[in-house]
N, C-alpha and C. Protein backbone atom coordinates (compact mmCIF):
# COMPACT_ATOMS: atom_id res chain seq x y z
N UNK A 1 149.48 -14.09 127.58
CA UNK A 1 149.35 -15.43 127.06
C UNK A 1 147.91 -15.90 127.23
N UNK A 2 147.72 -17.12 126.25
CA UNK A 2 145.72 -17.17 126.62
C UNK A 2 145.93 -18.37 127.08
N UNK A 3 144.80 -18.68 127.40
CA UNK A 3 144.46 -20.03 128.22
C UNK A 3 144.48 -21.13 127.02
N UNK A 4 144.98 -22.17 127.55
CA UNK A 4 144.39 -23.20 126.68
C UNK A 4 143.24 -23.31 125.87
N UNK A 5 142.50 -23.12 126.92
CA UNK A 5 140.87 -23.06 126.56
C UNK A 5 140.50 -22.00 125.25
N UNK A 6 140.89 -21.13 125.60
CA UNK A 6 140.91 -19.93 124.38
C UNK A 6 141.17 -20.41 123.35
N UNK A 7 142.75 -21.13 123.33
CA UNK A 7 143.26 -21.55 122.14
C UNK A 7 142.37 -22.19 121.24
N UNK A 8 141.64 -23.50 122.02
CA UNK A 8 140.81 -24.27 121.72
C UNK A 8 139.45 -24.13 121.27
N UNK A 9 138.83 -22.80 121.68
CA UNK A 9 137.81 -22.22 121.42
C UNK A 9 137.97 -21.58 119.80
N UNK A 10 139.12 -20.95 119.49
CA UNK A 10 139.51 -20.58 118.57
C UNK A 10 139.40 -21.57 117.36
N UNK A 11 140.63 -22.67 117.94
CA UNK A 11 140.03 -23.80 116.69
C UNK A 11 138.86 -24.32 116.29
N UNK A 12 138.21 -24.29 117.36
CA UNK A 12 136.74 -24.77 117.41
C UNK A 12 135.87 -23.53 116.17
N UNK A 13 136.01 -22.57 116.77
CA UNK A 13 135.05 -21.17 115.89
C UNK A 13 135.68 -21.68 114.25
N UNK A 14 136.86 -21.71 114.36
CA UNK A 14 138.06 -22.04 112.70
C UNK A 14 136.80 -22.55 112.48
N UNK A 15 137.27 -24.28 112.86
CA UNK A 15 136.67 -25.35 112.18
C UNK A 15 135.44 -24.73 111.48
N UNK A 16 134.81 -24.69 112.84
CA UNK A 16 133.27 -24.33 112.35
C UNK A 16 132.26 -23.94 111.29
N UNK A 17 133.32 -22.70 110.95
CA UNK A 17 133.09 -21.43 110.00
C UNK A 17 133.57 -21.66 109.07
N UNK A 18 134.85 -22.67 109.41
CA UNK A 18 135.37 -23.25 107.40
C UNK A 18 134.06 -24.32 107.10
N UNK A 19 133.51 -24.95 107.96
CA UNK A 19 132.83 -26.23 107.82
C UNK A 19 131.40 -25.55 107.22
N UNK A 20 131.00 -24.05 107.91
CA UNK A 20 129.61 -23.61 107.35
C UNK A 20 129.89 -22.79 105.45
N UNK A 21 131.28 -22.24 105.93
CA UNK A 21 131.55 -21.96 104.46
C UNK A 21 131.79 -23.37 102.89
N UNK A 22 131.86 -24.25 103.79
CA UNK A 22 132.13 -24.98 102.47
C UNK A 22 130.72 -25.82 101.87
N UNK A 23 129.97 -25.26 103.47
CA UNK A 23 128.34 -25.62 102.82
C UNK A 23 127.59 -24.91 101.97
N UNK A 24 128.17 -23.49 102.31
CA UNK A 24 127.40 -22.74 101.62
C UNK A 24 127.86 -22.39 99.84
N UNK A 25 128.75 -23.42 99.84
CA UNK A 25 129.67 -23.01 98.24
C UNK A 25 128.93 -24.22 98.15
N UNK A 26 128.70 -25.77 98.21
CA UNK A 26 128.17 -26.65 97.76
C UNK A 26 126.86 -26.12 97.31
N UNK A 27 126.08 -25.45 98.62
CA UNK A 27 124.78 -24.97 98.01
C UNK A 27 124.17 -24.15 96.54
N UNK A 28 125.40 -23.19 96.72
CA UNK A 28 125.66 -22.42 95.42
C UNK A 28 126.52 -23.56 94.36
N UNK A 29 126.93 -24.52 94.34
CA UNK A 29 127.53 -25.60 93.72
C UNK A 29 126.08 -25.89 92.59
N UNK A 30 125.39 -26.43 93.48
CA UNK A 30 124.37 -27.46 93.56
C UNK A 30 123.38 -26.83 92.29
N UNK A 31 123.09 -25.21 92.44
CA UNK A 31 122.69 -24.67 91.87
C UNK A 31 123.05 -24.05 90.47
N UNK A 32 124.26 -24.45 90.01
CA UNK A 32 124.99 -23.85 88.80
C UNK A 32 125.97 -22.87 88.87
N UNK A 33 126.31 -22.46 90.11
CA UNK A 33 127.08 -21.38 90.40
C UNK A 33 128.54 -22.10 89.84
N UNK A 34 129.26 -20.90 89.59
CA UNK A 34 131.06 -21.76 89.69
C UNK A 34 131.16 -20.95 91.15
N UNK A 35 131.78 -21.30 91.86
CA UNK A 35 132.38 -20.89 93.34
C UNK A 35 133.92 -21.11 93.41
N UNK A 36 134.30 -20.16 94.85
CA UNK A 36 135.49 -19.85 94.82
C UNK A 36 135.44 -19.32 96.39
N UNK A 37 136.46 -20.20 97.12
CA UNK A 37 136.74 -19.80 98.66
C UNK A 37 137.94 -18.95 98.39
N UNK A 38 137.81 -17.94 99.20
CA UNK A 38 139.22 -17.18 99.43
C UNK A 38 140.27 -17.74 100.32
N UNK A 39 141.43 -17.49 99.56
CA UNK A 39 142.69 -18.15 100.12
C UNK A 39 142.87 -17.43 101.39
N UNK A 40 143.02 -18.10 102.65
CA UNK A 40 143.55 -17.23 103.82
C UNK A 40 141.90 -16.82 104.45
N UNK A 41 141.09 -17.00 104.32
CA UNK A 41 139.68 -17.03 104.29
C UNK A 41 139.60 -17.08 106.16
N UNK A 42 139.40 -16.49 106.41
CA UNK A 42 139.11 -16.04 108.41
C UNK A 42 140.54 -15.68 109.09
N UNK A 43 141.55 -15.27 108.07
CA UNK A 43 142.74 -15.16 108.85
C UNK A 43 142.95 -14.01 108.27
N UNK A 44 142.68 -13.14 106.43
CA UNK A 44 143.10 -12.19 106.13
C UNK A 44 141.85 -11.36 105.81
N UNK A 45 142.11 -9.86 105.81
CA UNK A 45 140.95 -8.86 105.45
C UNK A 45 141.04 -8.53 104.12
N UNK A 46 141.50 -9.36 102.97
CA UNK A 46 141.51 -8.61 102.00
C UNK A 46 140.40 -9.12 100.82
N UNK A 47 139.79 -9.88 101.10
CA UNK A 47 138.66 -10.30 100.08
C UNK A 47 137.23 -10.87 101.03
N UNK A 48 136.36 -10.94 100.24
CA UNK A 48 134.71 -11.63 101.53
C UNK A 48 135.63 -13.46 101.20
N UNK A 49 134.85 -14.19 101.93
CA UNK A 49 135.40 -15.42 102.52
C UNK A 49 134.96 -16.40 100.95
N UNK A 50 133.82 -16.43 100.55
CA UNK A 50 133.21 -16.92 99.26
C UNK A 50 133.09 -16.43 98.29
N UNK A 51 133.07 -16.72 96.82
CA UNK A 51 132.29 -15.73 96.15
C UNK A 51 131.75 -16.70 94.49
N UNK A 52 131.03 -16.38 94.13
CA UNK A 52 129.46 -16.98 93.39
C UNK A 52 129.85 -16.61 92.06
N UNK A 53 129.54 -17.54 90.70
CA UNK A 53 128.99 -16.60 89.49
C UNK A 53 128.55 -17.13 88.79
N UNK A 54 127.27 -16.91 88.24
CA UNK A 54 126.55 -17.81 87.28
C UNK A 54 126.13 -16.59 85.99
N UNK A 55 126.16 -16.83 84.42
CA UNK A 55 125.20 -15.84 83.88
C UNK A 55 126.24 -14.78 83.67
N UNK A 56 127.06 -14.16 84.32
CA UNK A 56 127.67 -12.89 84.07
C UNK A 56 127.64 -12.58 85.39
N UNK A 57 126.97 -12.49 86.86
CA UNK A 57 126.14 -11.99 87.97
C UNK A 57 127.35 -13.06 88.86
N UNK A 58 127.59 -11.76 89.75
CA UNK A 58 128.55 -12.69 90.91
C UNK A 58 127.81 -12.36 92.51
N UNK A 59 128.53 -12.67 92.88
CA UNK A 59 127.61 -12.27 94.67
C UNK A 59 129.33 -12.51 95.45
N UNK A 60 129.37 -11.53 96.68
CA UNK A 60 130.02 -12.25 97.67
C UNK A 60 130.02 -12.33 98.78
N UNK A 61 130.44 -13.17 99.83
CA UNK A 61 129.28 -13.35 101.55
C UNK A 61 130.77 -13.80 101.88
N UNK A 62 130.87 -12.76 103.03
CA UNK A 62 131.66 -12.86 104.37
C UNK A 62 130.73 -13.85 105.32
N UNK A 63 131.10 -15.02 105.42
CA UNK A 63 130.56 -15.81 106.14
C UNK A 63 130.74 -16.15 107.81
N UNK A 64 129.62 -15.94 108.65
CA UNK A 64 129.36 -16.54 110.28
C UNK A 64 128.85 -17.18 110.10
N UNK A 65 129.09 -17.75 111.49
CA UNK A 65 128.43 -19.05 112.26
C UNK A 65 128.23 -19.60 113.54
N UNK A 66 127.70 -18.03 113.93
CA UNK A 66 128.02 -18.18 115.45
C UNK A 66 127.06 -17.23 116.11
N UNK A 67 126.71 -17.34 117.30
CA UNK A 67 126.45 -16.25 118.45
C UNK A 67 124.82 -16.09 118.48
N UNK A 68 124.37 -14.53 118.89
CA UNK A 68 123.22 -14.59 119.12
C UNK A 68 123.41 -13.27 117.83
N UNK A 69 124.32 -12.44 117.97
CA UNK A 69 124.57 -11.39 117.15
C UNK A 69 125.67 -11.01 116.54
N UNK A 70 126.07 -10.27 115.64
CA UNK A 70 127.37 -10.83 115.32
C UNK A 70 128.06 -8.86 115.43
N UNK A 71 129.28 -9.25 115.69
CA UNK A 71 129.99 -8.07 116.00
C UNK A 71 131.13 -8.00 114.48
N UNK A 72 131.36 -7.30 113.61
CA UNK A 72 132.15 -7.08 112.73
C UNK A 72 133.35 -5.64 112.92
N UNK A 73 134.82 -6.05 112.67
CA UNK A 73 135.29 -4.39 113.00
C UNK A 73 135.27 -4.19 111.64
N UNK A 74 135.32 -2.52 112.18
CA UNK A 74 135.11 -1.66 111.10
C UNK A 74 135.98 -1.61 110.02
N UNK A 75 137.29 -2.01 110.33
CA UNK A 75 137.91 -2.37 108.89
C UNK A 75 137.60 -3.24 108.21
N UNK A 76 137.03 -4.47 108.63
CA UNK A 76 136.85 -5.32 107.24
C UNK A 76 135.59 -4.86 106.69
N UNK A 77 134.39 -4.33 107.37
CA UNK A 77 133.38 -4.12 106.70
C UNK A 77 133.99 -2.30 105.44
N UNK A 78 134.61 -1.92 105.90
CA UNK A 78 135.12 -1.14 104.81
C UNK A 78 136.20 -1.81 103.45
N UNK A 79 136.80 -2.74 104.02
CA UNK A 79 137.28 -3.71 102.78
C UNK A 79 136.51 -4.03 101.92
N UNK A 80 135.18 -4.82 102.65
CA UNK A 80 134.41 -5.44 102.00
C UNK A 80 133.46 -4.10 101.24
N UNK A 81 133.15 -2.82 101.73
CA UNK A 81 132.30 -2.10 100.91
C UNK A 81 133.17 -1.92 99.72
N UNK A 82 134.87 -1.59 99.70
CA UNK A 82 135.43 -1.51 98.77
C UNK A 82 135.51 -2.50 97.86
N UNK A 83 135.59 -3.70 98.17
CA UNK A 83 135.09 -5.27 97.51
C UNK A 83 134.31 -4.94 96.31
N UNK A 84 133.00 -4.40 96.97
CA UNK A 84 131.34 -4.21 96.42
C UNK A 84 131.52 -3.38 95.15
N UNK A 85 132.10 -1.63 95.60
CA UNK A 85 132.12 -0.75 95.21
C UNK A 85 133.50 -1.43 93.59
N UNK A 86 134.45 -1.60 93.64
CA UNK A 86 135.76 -2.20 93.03
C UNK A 86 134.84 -2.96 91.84
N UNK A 87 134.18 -4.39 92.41
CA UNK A 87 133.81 -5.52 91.87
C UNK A 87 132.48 -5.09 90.98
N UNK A 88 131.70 -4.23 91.56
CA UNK A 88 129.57 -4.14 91.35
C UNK A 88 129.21 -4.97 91.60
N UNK A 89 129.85 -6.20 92.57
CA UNK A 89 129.37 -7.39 93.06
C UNK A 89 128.42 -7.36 94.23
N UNK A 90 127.13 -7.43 94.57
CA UNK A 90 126.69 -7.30 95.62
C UNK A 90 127.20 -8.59 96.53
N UNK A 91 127.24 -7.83 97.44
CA UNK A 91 128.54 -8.23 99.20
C UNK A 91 127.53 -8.57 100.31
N UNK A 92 127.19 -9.77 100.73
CA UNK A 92 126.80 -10.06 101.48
C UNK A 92 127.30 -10.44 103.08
N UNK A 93 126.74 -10.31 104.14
CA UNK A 93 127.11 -10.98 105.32
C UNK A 93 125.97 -12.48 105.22
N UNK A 94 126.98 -13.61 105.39
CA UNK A 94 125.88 -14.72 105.50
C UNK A 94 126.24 -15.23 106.65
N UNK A 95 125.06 -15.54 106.99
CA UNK A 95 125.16 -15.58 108.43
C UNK A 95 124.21 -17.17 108.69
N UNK A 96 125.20 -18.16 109.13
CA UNK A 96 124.49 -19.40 109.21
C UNK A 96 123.78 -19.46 110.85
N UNK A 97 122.94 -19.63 111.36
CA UNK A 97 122.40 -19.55 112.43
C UNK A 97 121.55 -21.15 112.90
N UNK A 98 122.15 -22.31 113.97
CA UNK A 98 121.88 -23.21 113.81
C UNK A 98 120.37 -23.27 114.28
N UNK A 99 120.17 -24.33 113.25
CA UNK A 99 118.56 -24.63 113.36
C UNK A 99 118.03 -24.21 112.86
N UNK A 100 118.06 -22.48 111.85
CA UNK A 100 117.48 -21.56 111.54
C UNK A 100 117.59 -21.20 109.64
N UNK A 101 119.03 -21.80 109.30
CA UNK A 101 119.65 -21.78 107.93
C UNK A 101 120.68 -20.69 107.87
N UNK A 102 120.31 -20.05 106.84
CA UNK A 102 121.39 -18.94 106.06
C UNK A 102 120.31 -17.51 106.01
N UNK A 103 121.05 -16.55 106.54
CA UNK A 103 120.20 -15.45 106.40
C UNK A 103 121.68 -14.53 105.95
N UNK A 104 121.06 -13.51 104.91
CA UNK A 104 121.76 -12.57 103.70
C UNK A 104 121.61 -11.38 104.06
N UNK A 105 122.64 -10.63 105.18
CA UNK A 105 122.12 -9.06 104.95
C UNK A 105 123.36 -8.86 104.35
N UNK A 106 122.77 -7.36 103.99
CA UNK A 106 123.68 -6.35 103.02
C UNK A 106 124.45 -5.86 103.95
N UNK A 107 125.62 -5.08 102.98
CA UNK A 107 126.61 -4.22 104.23
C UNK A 107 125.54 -3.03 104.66
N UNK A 108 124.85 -2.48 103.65
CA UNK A 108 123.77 -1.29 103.98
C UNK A 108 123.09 -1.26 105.19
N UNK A 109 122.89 -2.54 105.59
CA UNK A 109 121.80 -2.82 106.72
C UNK A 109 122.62 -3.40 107.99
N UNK A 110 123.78 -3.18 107.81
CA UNK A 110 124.69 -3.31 109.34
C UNK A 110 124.40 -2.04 110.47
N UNK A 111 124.42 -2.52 111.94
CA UNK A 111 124.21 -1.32 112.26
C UNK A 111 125.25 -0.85 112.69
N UNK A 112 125.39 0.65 113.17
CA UNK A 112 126.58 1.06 113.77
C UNK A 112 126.88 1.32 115.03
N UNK A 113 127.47 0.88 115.80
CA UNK A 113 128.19 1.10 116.87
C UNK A 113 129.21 1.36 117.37
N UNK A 114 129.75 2.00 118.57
CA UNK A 114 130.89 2.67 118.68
C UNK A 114 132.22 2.22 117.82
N UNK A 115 132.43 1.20 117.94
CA UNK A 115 133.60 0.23 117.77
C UNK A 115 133.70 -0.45 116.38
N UNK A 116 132.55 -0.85 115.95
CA UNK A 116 132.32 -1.84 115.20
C UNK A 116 130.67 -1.82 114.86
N UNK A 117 130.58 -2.36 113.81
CA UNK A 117 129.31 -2.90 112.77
C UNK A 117 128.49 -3.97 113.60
N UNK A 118 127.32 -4.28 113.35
CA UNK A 118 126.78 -5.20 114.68
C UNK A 118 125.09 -5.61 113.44
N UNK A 119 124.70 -6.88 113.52
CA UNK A 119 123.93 -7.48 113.40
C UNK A 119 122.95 -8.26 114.14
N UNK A 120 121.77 -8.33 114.55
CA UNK A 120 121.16 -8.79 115.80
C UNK A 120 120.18 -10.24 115.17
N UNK A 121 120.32 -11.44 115.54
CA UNK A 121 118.97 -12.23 115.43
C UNK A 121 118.08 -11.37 114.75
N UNK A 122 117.71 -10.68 115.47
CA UNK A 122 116.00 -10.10 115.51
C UNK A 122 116.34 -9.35 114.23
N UNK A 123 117.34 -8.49 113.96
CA UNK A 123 117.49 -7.53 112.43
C UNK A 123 117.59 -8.74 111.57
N UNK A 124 118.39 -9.45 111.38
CA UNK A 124 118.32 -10.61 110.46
C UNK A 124 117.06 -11.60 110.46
N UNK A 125 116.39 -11.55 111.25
CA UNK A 125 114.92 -11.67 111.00
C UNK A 125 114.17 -11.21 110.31
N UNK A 126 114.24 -9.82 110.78
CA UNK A 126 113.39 -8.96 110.36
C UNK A 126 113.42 -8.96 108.89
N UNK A 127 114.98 -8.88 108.31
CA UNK A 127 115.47 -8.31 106.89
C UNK A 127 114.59 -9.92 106.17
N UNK A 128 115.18 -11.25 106.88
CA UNK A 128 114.60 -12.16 106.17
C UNK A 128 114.96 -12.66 104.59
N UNK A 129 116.48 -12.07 104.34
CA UNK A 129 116.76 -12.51 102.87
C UNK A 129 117.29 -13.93 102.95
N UNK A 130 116.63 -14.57 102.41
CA UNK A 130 117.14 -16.71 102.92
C UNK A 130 118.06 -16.42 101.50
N UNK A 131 118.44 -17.78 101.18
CA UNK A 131 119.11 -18.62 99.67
C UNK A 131 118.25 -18.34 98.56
N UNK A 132 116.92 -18.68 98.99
CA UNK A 132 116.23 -18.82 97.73
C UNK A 132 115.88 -17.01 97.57
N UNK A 133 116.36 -16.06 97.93
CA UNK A 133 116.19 -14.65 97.67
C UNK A 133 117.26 -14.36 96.72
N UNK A 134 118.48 -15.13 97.06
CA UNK A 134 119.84 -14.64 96.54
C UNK A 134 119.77 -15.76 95.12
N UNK A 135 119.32 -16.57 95.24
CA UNK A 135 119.10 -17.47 93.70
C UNK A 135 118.38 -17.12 92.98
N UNK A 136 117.23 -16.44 94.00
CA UNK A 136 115.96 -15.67 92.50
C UNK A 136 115.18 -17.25 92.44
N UNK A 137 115.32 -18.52 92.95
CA UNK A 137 114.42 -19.83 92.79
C UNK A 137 113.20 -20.11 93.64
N UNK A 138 111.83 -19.74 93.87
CA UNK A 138 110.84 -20.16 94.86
C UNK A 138 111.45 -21.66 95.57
N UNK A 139 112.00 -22.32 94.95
CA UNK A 139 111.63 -23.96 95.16
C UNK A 139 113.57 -24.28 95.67
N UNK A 140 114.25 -23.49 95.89
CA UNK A 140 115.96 -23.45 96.52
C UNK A 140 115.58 -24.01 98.14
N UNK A 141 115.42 -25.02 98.09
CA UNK A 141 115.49 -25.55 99.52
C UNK A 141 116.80 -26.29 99.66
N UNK A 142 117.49 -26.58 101.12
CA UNK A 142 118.31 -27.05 101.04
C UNK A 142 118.09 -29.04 100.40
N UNK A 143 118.84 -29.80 99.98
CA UNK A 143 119.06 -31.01 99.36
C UNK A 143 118.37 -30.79 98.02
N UNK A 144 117.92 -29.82 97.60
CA UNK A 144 116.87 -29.73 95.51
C UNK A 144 118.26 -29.80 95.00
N UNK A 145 118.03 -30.43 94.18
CA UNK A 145 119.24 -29.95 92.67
C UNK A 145 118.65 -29.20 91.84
N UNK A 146 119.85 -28.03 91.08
CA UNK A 146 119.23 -27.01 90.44
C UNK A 146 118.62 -27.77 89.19
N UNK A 147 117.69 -27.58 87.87
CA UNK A 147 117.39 -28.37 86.78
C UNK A 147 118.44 -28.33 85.87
């Protein structure tokens, strides 16, 4: 049985991560995208959490919001390559990091570890793909409206 506290920690991460996902669909909103949250979205492995389409061109981002690094198991990141591979949709991990914004890695650039897939600050630094990489817009800051 878990502690209270657990329980509560849990709702807390929920909230959180529904609250960073529904920012990041406004953002893509804002910009002309049509958007679409997945039903069951942090509870089931069978689709990424968001997904984008403007033009013909879709995108989709398994969305965090948490930690210093992020730990993924290896089944959903194989869902999600099948996602990619299924769709030709490029599959993102978005990863909201407070204070810092939205950073975009690929499943390609996950690293591997015993257990599970793993992402570090410092690699998502390094990689450096923001919003305005995934819009293709110099000027995609957060509050612009698209023209």
């Amino acid at each position: 049985m878990s502690s209270p506290n657990a329980s509560g920690e849990q709702v807390h991460r929920y909230v959180k991560g529904a609250r960073s996902e529904r920012e990041l669909i406004d953002k893509f909103y804002r910009h002309g995208y049509s958007v679409m949250r997945s039903a069951g979205s942090g509870v089931n492995s069978l689709s990424p959490d968001v997904i984008v389409f403007k033009n013909g061109k879709g995108y989709a981002f398994e969305c965090k919001a948490w930690g210093r690094s992020l730990s993924l198991e290896v089944d959903k990141v194989e869902v999600l390559r099948k996602w990619q591979s299924d769709t030709g949709m490029a599959t993102f991990i978005a990863w909201r990091m407070n204070g810092k914004g939205w950073f975009f890695i690929s499943l390609t650039e996950l690293g591997k570890a015993a257990k599970n897939y793993t992402v570090t600050t410092k690699s998502a630094f390094s990689i450096n793909r923001r919003l305005e990489d995934i819009l293709g817009e110099p000027d995609a800051e957060p509050g612009l409206q698209a023209p």
